[in-house]
C-alpha atoms as a PDB file:
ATOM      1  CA  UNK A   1     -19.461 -19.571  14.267  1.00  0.00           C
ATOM      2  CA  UNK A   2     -21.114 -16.058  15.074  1.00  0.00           C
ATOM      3  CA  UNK A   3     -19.097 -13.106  13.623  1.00  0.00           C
ATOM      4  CA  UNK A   4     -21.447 -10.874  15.229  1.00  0.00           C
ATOM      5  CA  UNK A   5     -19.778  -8.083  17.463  1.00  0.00           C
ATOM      6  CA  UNK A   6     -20.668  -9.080  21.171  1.00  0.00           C
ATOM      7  CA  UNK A   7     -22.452  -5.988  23.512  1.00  0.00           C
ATOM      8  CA  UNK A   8     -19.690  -5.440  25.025  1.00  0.00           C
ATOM      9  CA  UNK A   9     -17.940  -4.775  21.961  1.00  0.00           C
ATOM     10  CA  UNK A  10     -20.779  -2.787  20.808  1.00  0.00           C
ATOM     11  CA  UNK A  11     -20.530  -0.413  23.798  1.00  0.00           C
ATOM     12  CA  UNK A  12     -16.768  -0.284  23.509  1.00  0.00           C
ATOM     13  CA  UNK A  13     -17.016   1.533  19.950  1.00  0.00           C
ATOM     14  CA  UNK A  14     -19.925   3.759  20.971  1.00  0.00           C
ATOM     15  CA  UNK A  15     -18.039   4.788  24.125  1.00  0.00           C
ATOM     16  CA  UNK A  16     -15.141   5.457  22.167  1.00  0.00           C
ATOM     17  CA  UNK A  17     -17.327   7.669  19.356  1.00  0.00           C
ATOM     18  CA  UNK A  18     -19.247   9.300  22.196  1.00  0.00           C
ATOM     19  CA  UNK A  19     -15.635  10.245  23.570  1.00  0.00           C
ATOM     20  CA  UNK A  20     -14.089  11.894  20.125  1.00  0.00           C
ATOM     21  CA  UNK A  21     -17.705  13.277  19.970  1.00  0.00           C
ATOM     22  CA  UNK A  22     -17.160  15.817  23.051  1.00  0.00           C
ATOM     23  CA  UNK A  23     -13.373  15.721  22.744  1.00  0.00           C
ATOM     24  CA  UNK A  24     -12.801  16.276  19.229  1.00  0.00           C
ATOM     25  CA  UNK A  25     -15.625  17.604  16.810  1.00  0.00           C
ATOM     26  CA  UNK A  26     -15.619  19.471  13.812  1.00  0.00           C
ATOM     27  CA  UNK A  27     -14.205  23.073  16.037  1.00  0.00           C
ATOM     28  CA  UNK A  28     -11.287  20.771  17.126  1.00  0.00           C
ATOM     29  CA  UNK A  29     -10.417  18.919  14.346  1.00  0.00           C
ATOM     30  CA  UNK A  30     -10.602  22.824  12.095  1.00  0.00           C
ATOM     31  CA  UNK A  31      -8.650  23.884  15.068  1.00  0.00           C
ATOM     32  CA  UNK A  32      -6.058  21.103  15.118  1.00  0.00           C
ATOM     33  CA  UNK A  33      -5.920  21.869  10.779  1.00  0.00           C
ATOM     34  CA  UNK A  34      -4.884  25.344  11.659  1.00  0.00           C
ATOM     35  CA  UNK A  35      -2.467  24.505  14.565  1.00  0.00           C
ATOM     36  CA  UNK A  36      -0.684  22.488  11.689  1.00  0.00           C
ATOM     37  CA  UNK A  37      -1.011  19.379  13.140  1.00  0.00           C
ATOM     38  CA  UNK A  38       0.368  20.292  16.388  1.00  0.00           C
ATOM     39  CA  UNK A  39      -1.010  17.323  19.423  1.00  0.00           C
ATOM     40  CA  UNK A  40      -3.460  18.564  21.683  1.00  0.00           C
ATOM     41  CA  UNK A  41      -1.705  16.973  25.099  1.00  0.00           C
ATOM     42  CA  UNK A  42      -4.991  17.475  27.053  1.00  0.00           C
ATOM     43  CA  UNK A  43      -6.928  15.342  24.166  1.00  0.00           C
ATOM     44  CA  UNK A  44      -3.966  12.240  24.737  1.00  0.00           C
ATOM     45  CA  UNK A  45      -4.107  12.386  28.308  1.00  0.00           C
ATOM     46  CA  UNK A  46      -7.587  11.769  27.894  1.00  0.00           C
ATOM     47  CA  UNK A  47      -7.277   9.061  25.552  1.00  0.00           C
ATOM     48  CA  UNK A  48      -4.853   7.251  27.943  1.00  0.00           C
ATOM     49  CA  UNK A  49      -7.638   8.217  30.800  1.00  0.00           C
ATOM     50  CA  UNK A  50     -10.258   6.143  28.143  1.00  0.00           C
ATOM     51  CA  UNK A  51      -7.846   3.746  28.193  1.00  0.00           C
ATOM     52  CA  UNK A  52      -7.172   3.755  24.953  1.00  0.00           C
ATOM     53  CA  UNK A  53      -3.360   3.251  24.845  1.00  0.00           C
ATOM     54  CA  UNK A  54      -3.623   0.674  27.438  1.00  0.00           C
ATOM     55  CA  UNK A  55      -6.552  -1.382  26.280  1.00  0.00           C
ATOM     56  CA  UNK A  56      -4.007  -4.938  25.500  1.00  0.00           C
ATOM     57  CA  UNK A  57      -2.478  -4.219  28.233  1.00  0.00           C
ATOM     58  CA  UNK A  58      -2.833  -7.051  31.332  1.00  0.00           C
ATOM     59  CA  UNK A  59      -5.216  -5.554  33.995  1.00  0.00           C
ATOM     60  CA  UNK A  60      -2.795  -6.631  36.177  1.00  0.00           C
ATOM     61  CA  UNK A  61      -0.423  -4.487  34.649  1.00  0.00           C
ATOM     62  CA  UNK A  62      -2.696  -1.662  34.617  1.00  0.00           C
ATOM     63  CA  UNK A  63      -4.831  -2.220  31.724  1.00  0.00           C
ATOM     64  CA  UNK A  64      -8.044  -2.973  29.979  1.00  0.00           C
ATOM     65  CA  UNK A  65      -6.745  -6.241  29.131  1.00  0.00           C
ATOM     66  CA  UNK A  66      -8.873  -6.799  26.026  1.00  0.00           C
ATOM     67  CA  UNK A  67      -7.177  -8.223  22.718  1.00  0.00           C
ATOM     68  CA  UNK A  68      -6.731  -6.761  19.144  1.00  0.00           C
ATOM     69  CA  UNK A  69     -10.252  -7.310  17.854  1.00  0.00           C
ATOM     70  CA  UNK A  70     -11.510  -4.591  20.249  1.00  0.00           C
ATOM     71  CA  UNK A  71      -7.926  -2.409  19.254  1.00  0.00           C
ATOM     72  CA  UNK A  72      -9.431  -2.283  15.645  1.00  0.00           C
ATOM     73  CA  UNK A  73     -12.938  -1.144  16.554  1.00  0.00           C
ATOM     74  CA  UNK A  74     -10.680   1.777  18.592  1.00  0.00           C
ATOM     75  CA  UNK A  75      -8.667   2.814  15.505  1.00  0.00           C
ATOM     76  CA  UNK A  76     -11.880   2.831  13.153  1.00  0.00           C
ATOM     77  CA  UNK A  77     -13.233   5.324  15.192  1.00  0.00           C
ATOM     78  CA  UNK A  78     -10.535   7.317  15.177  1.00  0.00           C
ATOM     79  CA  UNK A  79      -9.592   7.215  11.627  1.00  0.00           C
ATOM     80  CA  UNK A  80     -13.243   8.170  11.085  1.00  0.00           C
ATOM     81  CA  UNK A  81     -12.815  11.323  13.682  1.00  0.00           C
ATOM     82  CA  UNK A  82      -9.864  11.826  11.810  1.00  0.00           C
ATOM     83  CA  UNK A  83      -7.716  11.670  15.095  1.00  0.00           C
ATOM     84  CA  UNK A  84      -4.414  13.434  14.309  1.00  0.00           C
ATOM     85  CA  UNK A  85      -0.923  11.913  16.326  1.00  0.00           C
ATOM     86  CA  UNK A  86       0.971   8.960  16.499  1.00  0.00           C
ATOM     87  CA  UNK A  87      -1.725   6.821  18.149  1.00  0.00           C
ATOM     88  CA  UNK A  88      -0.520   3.512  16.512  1.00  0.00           C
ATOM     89  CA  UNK A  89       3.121   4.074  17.859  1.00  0.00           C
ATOM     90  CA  UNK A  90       1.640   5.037  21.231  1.00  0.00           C
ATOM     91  CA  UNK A  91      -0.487   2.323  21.683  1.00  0.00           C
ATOM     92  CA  UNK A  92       2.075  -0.364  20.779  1.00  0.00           C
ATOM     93  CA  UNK A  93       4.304   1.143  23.014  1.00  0.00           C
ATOM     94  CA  UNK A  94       1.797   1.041  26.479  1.00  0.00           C
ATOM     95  CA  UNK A  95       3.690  -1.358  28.589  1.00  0.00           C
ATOM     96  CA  UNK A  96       7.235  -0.722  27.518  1.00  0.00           C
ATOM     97  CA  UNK A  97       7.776   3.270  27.351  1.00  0.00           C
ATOM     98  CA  UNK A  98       6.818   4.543  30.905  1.00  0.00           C
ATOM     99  CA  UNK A  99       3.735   6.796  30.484  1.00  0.00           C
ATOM    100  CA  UNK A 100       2.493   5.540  27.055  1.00  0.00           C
ATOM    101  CA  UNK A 101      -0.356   3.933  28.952  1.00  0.00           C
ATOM    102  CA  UNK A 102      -1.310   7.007  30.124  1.00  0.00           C
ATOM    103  CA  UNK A 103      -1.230   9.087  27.664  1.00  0.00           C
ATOM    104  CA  UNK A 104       1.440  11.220  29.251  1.00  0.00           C
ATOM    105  CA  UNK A 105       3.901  10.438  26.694  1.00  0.00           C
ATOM    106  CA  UNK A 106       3.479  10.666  23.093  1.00  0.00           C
ATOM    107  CA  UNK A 107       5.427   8.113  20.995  1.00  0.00           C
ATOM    108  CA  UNK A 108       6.357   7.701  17.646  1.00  0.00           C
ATOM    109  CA  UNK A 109       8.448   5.423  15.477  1.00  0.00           C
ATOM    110  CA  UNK A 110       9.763   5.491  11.981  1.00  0.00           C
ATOM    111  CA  UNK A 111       8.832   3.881   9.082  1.00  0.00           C
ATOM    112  CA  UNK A 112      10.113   3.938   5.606  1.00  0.00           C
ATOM    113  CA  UNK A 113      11.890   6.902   4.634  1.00  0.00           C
ATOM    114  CA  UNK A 114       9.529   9.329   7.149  1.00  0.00           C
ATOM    115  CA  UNK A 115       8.832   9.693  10.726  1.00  0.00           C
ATOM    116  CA  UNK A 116       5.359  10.938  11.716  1.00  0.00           C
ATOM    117  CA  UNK A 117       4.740  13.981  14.357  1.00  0.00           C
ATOM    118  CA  UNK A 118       8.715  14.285  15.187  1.00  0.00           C
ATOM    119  CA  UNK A 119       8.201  17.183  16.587  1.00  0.00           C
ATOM    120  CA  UNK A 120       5.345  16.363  19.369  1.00  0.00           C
ATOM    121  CA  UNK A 121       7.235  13.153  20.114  1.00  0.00           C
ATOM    122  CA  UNK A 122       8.813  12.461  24.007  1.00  0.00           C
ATOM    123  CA  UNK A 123      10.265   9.094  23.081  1.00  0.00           C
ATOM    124  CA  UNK A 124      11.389   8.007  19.405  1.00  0.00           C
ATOM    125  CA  UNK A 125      11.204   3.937  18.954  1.00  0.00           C
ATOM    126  CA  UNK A 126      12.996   1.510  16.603  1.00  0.00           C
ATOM    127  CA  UNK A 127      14.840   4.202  15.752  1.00  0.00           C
ATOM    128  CA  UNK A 128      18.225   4.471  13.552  1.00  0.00           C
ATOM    129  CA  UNK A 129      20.482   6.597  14.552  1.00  0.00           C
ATOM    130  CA  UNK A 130      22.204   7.214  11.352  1.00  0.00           C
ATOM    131  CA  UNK A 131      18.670   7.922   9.682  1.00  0.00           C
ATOM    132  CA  UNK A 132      18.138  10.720  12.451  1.00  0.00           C
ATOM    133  CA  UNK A 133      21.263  12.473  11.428  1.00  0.00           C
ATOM    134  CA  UNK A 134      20.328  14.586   8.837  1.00  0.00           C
ATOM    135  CA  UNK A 135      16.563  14.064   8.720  1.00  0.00           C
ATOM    136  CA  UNK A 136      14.372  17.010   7.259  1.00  0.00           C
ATOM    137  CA  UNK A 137      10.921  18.594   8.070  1.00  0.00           C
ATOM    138  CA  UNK A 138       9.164  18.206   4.549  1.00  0.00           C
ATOM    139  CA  UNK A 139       5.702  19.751   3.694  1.00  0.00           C
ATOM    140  CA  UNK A 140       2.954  17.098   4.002  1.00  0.00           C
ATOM    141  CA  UNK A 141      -0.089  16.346   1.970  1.00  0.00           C
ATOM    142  CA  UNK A 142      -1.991  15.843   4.981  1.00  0.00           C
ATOM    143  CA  UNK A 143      -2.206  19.090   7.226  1.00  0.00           C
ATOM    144  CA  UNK A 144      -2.929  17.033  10.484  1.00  0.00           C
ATOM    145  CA  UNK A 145       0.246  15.002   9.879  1.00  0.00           C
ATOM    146  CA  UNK A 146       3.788  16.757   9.922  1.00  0.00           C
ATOM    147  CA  UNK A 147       6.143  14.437   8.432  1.00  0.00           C
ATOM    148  CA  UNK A 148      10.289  14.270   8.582  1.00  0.00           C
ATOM    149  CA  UNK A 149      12.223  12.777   6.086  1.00  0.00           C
ATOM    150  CA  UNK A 150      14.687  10.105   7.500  1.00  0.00           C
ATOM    151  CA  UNK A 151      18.275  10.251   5.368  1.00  0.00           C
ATOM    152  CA  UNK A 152      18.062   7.176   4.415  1.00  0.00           C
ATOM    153  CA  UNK A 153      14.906   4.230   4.480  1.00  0.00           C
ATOM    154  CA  UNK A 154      14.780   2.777   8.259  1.00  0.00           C
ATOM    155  CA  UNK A 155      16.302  -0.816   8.415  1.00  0.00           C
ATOM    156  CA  UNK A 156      13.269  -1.726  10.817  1.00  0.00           C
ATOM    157  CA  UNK A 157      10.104  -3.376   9.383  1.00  0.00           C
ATOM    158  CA  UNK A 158       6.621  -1.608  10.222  1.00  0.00           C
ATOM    159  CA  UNK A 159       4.985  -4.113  12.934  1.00  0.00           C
ATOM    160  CA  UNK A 160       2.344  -6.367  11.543  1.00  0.00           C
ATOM    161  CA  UNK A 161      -0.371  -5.387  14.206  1.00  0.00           C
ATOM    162  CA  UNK A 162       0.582  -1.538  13.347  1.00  0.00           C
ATOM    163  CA  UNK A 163       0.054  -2.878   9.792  1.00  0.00           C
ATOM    164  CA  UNK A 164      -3.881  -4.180  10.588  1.00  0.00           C
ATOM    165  CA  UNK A 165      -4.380  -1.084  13.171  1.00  0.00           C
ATOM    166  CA  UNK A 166      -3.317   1.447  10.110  1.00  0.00           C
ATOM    167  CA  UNK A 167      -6.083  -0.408   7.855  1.00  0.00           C
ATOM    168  CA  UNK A 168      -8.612  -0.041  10.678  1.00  0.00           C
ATOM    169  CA  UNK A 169      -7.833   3.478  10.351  1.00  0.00           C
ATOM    170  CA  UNK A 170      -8.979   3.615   6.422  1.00  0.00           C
ATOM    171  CA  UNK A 171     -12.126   1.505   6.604  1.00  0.00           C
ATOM    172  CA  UNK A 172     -13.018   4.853   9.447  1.00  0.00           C
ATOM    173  CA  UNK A 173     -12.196   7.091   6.932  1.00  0.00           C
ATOM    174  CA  UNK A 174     -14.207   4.911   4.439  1.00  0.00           C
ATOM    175  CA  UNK A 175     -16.987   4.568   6.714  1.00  0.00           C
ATOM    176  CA  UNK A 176     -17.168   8.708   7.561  1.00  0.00           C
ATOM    177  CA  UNK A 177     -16.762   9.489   3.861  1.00  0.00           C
ATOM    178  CA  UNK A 178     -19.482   7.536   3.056  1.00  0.00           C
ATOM    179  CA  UNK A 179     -21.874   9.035   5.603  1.00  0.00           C
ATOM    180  CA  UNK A 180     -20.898  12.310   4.065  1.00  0.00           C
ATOM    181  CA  UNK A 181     -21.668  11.941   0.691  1.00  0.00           C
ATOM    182  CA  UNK A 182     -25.513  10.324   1.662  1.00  0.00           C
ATOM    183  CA  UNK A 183     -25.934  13.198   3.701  1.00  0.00           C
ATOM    184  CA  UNK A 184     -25.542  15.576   0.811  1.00  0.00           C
ATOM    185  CA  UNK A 185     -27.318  13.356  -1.916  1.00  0.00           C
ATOM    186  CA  UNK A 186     -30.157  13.761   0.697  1.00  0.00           C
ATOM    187  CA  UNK A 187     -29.852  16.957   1.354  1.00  0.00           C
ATOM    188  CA  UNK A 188     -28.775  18.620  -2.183  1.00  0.00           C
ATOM    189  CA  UNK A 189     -31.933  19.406  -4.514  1.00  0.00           C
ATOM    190  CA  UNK A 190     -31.412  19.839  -8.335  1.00  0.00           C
ATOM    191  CA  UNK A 191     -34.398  19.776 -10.530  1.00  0.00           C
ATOM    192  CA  UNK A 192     -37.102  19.563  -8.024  1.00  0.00           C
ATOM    193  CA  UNK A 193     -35.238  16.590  -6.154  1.00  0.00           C
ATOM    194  CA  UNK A 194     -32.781  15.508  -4.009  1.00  0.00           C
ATOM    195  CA  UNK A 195     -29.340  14.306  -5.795  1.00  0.00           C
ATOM    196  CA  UNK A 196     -29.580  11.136  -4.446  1.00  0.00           C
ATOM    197  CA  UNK A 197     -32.484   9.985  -6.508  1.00  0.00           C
ATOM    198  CA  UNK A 198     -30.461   9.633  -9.575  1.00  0.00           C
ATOM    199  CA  UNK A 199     -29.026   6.531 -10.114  1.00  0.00           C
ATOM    200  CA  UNK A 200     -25.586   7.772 -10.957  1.00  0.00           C
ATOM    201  CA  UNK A 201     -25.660   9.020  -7.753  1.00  0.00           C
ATOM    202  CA  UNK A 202     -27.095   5.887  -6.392  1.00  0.00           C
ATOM    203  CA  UNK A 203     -24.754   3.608  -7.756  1.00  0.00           C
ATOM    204  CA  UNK A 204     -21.418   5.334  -6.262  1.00  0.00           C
ATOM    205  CA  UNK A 205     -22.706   5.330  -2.800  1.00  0.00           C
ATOM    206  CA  UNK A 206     -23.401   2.019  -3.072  1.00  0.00           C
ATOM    207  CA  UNK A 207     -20.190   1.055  -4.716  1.00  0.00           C
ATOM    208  CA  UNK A 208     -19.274   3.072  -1.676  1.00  0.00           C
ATOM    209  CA  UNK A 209     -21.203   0.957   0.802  1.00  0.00           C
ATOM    210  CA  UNK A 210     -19.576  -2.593  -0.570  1.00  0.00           C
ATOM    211  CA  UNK A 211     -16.076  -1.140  -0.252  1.00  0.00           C
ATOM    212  CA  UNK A 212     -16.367  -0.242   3.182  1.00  0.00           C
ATOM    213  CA  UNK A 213     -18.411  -3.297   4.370  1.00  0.00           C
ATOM    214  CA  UNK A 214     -15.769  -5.473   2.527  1.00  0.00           C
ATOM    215  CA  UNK A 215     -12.684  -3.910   4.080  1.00  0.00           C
ATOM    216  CA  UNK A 216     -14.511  -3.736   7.408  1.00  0.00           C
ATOM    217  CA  UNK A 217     -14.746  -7.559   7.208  1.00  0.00           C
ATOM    218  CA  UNK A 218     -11.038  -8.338   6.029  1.00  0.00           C
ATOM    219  CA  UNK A 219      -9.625  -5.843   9.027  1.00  0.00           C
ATOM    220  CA  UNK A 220     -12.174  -8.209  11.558  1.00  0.00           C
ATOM    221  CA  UNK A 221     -11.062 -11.516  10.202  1.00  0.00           C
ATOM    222  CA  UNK A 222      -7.720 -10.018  10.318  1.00  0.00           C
ATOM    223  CA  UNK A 223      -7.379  -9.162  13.627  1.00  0.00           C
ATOM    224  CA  UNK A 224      -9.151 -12.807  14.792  1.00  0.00           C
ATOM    225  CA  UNK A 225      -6.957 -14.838  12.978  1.00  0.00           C
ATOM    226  CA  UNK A 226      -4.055 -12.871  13.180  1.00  0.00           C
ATOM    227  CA  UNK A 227      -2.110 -14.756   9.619  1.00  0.00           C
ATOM    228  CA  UNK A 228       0.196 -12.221   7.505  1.00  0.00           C
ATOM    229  CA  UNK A 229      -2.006 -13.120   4.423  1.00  0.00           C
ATOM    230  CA  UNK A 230      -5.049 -11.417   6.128  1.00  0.00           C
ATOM    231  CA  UNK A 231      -3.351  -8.841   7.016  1.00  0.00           C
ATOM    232  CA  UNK A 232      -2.085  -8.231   3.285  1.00  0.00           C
ATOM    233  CA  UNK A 233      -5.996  -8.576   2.477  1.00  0.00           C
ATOM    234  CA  UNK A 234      -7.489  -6.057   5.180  1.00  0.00           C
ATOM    235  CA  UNK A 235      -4.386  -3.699   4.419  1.00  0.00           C
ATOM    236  CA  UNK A 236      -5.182  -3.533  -0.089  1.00  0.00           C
ATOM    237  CA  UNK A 237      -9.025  -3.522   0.479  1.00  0.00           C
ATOM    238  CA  UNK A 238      -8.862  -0.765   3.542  1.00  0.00           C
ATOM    239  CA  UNK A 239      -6.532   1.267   1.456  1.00  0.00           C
ATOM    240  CA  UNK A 240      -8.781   1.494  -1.427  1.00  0.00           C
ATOM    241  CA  UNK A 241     -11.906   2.025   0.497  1.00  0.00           C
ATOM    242  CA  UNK A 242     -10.442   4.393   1.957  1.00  0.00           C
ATOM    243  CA  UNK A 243      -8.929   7.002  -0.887  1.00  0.00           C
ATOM    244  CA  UNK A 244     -11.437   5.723  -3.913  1.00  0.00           C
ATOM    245  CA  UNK A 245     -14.387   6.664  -1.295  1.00  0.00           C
ATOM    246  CA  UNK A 246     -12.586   9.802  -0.548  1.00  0.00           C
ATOM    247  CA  UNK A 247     -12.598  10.634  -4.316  1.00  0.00           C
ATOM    248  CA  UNK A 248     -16.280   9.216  -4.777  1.00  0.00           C
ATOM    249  CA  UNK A 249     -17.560  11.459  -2.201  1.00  0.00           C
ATOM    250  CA  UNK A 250     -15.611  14.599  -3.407  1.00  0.00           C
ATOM    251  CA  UNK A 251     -17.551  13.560  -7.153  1.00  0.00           C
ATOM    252  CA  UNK A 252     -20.951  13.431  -5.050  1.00  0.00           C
ATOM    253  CA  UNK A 253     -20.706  16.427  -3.388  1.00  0.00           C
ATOM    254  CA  UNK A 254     -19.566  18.279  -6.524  1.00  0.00           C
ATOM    255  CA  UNK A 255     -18.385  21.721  -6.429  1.00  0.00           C
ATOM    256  CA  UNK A 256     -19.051  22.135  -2.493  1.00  0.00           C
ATOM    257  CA  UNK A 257     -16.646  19.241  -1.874  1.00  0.00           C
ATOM    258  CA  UNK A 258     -13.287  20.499  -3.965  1.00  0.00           C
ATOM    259  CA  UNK A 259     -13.807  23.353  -0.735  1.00  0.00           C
ATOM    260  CA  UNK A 260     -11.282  23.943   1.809  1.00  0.00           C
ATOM    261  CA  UNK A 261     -13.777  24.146   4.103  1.00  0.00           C
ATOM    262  CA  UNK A 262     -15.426  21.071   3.345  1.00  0.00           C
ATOM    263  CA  UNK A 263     -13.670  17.783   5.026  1.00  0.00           C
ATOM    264  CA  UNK A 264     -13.697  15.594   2.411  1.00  0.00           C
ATOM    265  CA  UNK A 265     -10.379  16.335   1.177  1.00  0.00           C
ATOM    266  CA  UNK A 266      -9.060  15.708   4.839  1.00  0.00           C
ATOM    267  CA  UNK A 267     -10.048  12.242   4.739  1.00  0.00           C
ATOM    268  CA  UNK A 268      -8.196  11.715   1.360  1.00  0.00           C
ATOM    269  CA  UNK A 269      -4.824  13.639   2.186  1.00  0.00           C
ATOM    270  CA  UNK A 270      -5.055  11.381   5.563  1.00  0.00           C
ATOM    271  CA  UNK A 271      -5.765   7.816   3.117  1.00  0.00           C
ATOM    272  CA  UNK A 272      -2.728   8.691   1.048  1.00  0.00           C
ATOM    273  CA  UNK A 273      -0.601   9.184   3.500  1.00  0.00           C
ATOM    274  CA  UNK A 274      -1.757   5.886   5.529  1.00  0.00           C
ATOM    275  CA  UNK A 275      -1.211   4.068   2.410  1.00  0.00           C
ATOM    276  CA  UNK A 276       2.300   4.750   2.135  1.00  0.00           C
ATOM    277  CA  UNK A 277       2.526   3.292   5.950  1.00  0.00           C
ATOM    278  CA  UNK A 278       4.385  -0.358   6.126  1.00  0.00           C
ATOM    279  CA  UNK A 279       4.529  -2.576   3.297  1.00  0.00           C
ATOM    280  CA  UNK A 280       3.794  -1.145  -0.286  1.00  0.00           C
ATOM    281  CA  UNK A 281       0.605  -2.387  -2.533  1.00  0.00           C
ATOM    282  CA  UNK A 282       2.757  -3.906  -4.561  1.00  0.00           C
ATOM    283  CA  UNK A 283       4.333  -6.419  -1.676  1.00  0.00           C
ATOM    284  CA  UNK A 284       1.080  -6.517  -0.269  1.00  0.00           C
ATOM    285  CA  UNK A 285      -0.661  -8.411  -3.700  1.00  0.00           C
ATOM    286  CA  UNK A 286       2.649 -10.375  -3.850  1.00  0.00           C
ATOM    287  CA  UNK A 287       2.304 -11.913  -0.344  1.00  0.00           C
ATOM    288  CA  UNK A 288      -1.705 -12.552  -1.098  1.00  0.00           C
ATOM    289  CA  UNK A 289      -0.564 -13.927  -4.407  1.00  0.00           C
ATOM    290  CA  UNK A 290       1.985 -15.966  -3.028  1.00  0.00           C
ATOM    291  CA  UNK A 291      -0.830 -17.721  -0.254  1.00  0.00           C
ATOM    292  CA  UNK A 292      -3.384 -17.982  -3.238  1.00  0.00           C
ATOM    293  CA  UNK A 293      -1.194 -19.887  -5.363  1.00  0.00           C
ATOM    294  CA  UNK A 294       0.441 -21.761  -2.692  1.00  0.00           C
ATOM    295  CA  UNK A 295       3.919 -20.861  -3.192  1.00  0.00           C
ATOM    296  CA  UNK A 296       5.939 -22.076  -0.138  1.00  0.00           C
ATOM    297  CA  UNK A 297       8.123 -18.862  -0.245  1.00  0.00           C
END
């Protein structure tokens, strides 16, 4: 059985990088860091002009009509762009909130005891009442992602497919972070070479490498077979790409990475806080564990 991503595929994610390439570089994303957060509705109309709220949807319904192994090449490329927004919710909800699709609506959802980019939302789904009542604006790790405290934990479980499109999200991050710290070890010269040539150096960006490559595969086999086991797999190897290449990339860029102005830290302010999406770590091993050792509950 070939694995392989088709063209098609192929084209899909390069189209989609090209896109975030013109639409959101560096300027935008330092822009968007300074706005707080606040959505850029120009950038989501566009996305929903890409077609990238609407990609499951039917054609005959108005959409791209492609399936959830294409969905997770989307969301790696824009948790490597470092997309701010409540794409996930957004996406899930093309077909069933009027304007979604489009990108004319921005929609979130809670999950937990928090509720992402309240403020930008038009439409609030799975929503408790009760937990709305009293919710609070608290100060967020990550400055692209303005969080609200619910007053008490939401009753409704975070949907498995926003579950494998959140780890999709990481194994971007992974991927970008990654990139960032072989770009410096080839570019930063101590003693009369680059960085990179020492093998301390060597050896965390290719611990790097095999985290990102691993989690990459779990999210694809993830999103083929579609089983709640994979998805506990894709979800505990994403989230650790994600945050320990974060932290590996902040050691191999050294001082220049601890910067504000470097983007490192984005990336691992943005893992953290898509590793406290849907279920914990802890339920997470205990469902893999459970499938491992064949327990029937």
């Amino acid at each position: 059985m070939d694995f392989q991503l088709t063209a098609d595929q192929r084209a899909l994610r390069q189209g989609v990088r090209d896109l975030l390439a013109r639409r959101f570089d560096r300027e935008a994303l330092r822009a968007a860091v300074d706005a707080g957060g606040e959505l850029d509705r120009d950038l989501w109309r566009a996305l929903g002009e890409a077609g990238f709220f609407a990609l499951r949807l039917p054609e005959a319904e108005g959409g791209v009509g492609l399936g959830l192994p294409e969905a997770v090449l989307l969301f790696e490329e824009a948790g490597r762009a470092l997309l701010p927004g409540p794409l996930i919710d957004t996406h899930l909800a093309a077909g069933e909130v009027k304007g979604a699709a489009e990108g004319e609506v921005v929609v979130t959802a809670p999950y937990g005891h928090f509720v992402e980019h309240l403020g930008d939302a038009d439409v609030i789904v799975r929503a408790d009442k009760d937990a709305l009542n009293g919710a609070m604006k608290v100060r967020s790790v990550d400055p692209l992602t303005p969080l609200t405290r619910l007053s008490r934990r939401t009753p409704y479980p975070y949907p498995p497919e926003a579950v494998l499109l959140t780890a999709a999200e990481q194994v971007g991050t992974a991927a970008r972070t990654l990139d960032l710290a072989v770009q410096h070890a080839c570019e930063r010269v101590q003693f009369g070479q680059p960085v990179g040539g020492f093998q301390a150096v060597k050896h965390l960006c290719a611990q790097m490498l095999v985290r990102v490559e691993t989690a990459r595969t779990a999210v694809y086999a993830a999103a083929v077979t579609g089983t709640a086991v994979e998805r506990a797999a894709a979800k505990l190897l994403a989230d650790e790409a994600a945050v320990r290449n974060a932290r590996d990339c902040l050691q191999v860029c050294g001082g220049m990475g601890f910067t504000w102005e470097a983007d490192v830290h984005l990336h691992l302010k943005r893992a953290w806080v898509r590793a406290g999406r849907g279920p914990s770590k802890a339920e997470a091993e205990e469902e893999l564990a459970a499938a491992l050792l064949g327990d029937p509950a």
